[in-house]
N, C-alpha and C. Protein backbone atom coordinates (compact mmCIF):
# COMPACT_ATOMS: atom_id res chain seq x y z
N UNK A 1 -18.54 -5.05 7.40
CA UNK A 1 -19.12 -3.81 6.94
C UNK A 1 -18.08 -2.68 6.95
N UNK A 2 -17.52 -2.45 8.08
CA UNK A 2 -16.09 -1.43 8.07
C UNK A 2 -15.39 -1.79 6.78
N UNK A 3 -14.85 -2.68 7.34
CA UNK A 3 -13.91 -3.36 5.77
C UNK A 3 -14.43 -2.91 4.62
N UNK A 4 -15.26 -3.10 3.88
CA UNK A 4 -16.01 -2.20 2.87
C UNK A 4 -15.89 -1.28 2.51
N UNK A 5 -16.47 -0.21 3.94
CA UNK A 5 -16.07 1.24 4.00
C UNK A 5 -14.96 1.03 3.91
N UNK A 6 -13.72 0.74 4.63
CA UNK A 6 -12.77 1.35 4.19
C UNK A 6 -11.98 1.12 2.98
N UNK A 7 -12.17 -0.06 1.94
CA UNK A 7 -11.85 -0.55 0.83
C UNK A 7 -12.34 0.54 -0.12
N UNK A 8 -13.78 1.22 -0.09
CA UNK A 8 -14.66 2.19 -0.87
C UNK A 8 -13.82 3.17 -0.79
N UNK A 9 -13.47 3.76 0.52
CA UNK A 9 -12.71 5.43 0.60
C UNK A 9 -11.30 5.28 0.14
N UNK A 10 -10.89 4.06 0.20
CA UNK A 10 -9.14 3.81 -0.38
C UNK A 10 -9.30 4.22 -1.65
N UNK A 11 -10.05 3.32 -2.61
CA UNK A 11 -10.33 3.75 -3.90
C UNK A 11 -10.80 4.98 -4.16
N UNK A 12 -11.93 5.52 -3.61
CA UNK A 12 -11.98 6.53 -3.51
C UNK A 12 -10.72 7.65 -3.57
N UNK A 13 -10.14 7.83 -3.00
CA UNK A 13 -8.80 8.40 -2.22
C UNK A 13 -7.68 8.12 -3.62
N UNK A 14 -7.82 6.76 -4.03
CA UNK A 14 -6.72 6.49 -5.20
C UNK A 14 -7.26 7.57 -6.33
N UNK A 15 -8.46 7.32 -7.18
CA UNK A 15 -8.83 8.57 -7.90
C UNK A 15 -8.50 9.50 -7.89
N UNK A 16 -9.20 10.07 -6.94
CA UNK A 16 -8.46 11.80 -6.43
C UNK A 16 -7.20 12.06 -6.71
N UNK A 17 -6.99 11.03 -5.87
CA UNK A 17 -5.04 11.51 -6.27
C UNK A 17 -4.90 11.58 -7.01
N UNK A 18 -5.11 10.42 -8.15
CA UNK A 18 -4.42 10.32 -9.77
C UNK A 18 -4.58 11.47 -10.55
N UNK A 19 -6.24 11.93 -10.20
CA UNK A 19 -6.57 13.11 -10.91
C UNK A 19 -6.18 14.66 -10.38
N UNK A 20 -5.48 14.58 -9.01
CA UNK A 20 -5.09 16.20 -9.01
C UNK A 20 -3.68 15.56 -9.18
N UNK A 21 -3.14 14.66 -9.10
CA UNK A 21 -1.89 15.36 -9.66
C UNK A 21 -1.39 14.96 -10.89
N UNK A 22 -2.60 14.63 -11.44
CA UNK A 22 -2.48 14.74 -12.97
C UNK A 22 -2.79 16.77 -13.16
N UNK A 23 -3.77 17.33 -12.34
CA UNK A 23 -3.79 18.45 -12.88
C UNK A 23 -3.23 19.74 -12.49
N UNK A 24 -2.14 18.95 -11.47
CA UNK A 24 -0.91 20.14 -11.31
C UNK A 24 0.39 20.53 -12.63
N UNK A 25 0.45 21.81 -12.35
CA UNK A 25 0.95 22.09 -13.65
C UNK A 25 2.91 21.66 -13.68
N UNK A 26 2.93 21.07 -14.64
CA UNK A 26 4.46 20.58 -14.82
C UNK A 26 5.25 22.08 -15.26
N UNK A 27 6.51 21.81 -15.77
CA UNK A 27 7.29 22.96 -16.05
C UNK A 27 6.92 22.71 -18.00
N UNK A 28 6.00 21.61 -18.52
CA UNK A 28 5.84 21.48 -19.84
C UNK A 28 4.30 21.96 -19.78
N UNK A 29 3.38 21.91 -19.11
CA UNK A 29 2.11 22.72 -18.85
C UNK A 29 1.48 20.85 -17.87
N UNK A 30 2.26 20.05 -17.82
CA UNK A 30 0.81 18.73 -17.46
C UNK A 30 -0.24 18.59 -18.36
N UNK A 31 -0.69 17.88 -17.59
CA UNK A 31 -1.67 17.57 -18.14
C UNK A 31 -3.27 18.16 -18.25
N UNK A 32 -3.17 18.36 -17.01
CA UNK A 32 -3.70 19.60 -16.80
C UNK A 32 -4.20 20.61 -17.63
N UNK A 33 -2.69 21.23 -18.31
CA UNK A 33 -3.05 22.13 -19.19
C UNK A 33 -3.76 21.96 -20.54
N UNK A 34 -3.13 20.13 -20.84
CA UNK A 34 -3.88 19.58 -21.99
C UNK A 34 -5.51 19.65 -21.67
N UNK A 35 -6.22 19.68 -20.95
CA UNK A 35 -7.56 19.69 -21.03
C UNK A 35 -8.05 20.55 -20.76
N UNK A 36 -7.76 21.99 -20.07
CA UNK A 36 -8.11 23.10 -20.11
C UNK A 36 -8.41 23.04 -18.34
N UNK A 37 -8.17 21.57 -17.35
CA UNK A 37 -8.13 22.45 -16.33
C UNK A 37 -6.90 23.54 -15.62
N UNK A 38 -6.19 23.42 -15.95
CA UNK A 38 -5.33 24.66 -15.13
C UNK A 38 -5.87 25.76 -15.61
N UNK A 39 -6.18 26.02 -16.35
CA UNK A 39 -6.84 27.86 -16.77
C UNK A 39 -7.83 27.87 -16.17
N UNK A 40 -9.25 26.75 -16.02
CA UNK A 40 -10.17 27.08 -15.06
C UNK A 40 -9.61 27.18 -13.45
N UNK A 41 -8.73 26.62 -12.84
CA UNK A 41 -7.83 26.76 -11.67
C UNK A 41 -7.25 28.04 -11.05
N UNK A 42 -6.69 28.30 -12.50
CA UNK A 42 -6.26 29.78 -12.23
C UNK A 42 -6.88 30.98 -12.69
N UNK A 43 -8.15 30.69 -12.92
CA UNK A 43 -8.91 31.76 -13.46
C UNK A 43 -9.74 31.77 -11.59
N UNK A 44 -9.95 30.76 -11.15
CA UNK A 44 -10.66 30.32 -9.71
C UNK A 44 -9.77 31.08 -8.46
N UNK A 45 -8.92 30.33 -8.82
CA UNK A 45 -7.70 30.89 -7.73
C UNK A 45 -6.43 31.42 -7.76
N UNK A 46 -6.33 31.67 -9.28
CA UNK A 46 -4.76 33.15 -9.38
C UNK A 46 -3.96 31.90 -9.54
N UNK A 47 -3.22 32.67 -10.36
CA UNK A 47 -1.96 31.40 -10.56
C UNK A 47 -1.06 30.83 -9.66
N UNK A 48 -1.04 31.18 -8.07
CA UNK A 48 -0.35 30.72 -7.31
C UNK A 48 -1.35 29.97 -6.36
N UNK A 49 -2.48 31.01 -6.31
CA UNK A 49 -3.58 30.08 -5.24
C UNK A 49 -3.63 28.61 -6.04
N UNK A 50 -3.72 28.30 -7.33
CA UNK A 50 -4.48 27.02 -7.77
C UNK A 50 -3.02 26.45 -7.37
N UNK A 51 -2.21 26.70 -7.64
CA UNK A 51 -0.50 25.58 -7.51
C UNK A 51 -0.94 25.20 -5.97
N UNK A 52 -1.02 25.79 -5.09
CA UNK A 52 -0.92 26.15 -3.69
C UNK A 52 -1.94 25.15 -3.42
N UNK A 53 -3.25 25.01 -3.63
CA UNK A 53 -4.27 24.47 -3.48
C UNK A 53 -3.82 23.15 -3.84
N UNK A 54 -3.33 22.72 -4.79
CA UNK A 54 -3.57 21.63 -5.47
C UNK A 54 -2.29 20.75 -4.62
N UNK A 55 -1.09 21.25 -4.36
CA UNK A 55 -0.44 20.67 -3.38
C UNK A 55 -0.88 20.42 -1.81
N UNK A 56 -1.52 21.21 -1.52
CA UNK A 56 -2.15 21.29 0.07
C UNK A 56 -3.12 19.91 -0.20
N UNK A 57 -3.79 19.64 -1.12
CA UNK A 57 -4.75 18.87 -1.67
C UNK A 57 -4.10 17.27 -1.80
N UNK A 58 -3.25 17.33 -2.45
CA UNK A 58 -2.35 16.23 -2.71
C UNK A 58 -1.35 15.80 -1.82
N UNK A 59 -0.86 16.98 -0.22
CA UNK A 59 -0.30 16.21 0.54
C UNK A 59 -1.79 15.42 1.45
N UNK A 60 -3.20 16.37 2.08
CA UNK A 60 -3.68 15.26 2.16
C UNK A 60 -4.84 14.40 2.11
N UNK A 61 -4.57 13.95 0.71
CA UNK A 61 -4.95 12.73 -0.01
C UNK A 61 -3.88 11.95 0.08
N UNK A 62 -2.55 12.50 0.26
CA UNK A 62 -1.24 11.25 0.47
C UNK A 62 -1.68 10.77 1.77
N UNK A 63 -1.74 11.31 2.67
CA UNK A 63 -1.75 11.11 4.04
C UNK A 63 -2.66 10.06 4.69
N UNK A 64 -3.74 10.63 4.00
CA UNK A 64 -5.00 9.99 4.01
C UNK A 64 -5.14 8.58 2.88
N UNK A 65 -4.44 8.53 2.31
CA UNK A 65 -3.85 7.32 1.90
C UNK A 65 -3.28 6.01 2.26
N UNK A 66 -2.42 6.79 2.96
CA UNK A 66 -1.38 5.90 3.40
C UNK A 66 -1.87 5.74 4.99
N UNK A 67 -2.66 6.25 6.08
CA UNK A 67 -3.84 6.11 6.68
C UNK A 67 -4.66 4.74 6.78
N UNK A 68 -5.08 4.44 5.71
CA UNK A 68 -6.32 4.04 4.92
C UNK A 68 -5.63 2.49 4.84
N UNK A 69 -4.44 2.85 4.26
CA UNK A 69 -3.94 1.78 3.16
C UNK A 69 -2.96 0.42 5.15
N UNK A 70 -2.86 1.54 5.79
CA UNK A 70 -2.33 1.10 7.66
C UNK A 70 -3.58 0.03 8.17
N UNK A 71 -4.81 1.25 8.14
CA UNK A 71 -5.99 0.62 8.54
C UNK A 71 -6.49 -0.68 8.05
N UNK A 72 -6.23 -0.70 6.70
CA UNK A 72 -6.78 -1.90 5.82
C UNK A 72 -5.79 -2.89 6.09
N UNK A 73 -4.72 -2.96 6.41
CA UNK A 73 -3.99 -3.86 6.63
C UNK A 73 -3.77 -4.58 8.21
N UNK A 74 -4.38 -3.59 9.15
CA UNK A 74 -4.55 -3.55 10.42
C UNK A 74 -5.85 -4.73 10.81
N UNK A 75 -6.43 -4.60 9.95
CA UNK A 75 -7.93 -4.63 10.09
C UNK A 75 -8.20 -6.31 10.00
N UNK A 76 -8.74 -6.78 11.32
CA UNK A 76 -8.69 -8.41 11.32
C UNK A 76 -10.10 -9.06 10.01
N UNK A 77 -9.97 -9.83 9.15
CA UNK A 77 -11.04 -9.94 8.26
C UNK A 77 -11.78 -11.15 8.24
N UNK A 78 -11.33 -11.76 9.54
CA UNK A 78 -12.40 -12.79 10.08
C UNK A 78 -11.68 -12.81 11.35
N UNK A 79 -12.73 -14.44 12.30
CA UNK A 79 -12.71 -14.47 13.37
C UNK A 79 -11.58 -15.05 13.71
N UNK A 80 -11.14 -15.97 12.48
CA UNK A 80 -10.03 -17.38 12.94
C UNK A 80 -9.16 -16.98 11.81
N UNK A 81 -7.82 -16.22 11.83
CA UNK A 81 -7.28 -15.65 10.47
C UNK A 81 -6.67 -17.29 9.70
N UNK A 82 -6.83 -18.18 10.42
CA UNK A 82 -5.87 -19.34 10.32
C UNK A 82 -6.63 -19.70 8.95
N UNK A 83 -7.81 -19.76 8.75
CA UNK A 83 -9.03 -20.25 7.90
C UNK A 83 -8.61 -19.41 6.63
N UNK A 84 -8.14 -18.71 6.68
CA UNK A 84 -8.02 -17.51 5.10
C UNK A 84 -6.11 -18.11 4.80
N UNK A 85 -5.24 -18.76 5.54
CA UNK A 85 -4.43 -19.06 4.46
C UNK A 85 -4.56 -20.47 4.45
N UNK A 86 -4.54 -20.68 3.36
CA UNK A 86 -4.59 -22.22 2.59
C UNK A 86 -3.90 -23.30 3.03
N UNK A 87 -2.58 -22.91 2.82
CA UNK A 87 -1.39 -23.75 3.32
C UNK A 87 -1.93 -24.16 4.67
N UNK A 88 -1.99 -23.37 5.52
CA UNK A 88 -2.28 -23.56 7.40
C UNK A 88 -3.80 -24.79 7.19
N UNK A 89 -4.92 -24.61 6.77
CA UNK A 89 -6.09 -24.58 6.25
C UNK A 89 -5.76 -26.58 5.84
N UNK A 90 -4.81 -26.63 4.80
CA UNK A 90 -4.73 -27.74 4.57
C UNK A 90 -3.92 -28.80 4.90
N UNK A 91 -3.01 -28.15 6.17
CA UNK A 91 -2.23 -28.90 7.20
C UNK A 91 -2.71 -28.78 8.66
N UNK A 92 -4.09 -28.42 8.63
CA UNK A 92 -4.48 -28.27 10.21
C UNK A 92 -4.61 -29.61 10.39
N UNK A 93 -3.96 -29.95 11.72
CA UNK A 93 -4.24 -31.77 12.33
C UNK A 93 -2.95 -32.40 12.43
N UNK A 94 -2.60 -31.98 11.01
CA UNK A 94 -1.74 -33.23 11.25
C UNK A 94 -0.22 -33.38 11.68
N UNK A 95 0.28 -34.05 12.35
CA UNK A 95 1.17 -33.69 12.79
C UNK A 95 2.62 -34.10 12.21
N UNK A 96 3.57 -33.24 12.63
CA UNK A 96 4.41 -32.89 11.76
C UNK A 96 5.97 -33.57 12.55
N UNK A 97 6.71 -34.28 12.26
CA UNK A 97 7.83 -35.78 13.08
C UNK A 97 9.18 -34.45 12.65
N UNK A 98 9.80 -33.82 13.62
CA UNK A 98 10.79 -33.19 13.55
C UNK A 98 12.12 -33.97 13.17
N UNK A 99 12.84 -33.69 11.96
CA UNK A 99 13.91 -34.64 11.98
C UNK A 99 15.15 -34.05 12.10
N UNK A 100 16.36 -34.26 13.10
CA UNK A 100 17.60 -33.31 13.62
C UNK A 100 18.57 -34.84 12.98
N UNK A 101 19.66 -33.82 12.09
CA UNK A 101 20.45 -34.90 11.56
C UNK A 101 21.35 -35.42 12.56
N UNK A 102 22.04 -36.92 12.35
CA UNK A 102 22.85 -37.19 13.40
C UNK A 102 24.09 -36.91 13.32
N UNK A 103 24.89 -35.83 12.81
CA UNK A 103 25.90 -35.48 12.21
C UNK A 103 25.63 -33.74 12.31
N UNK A 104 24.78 -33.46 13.26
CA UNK A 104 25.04 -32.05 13.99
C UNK A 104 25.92 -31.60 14.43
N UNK A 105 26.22 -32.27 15.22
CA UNK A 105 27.89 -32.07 16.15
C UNK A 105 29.15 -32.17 15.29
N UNK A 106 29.27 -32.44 14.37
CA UNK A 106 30.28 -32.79 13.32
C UNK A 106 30.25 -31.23 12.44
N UNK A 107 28.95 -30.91 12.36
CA UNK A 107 29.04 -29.61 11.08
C UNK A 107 29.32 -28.72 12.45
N UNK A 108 29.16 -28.56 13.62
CA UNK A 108 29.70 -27.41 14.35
C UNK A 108 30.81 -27.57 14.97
N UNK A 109 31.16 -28.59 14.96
CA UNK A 109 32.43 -28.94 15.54
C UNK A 109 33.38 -27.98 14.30
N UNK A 110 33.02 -28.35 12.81
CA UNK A 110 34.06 -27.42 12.00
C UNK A 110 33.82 -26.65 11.53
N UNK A 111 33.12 -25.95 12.11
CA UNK A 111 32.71 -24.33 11.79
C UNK A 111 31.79 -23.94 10.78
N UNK A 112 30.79 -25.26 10.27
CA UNK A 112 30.05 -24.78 9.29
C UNK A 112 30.59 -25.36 7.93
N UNK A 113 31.70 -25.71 7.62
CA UNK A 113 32.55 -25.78 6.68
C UNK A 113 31.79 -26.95 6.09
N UNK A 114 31.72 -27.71 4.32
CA UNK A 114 31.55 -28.71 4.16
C UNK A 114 32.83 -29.44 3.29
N UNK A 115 32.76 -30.79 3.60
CA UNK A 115 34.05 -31.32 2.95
C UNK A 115 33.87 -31.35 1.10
N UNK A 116 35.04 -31.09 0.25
CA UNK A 116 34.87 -31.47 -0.93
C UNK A 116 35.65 -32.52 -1.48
């Protein structure tokens, strides 16, 4: 159920972002200006309050992002994690015959080197 929640507010959180800093204003107007929000922005909050706002806004939604994005990765998503990778999943049991070549002592004896 957490897991959920926090998958919902990540996305959540991704939106937002995309969309304010799509509607901070570039030195060409953004995008922003293409749709008419920066004039409602700065008609709201003066042409420095909306810049001001919209960065205060966008550091945190970064923050809270990258937060989110810690948590979700933190976050155990079953009881036995062994069961969720495959590989592990389809070699549980069986056992595995270690093989050490007999010509170990020969490759360190010369430093790693191979003959050509």
């Amino acid at each position: 159920m957490l897991y959920s929640v926090l998958i919902f507010l990540f996305v959540l959180v991704c939106i937002m972002l995309v969309g304010i800093i799509l509607l901070q204003s570039s030195k060409t107007g953004g995008m922003g200006g293409a749709i008419g929000g920066q004039s409602a922005m700065n008609e709201a909050f003066g042409g420095e309050g909306a810049d001001k706002l919209l960065v205060r806004l966008t550091g945190g939604l970064a923050f809270t992002f990258m937060f989110l994005a810690i948590m979700i990765s933190l976050y155990p998503t079953s009881e036995n994690s062994d069961i969720d990778n495959p590989v592990i999943a389809r070699n549980k049991g069986k056992e595995i015959d270690l093989v050490i070549p007999s010509d170990v002592e020969a490759i360190e004896q010369d430093g790693g080197e191979t003959e050509e």
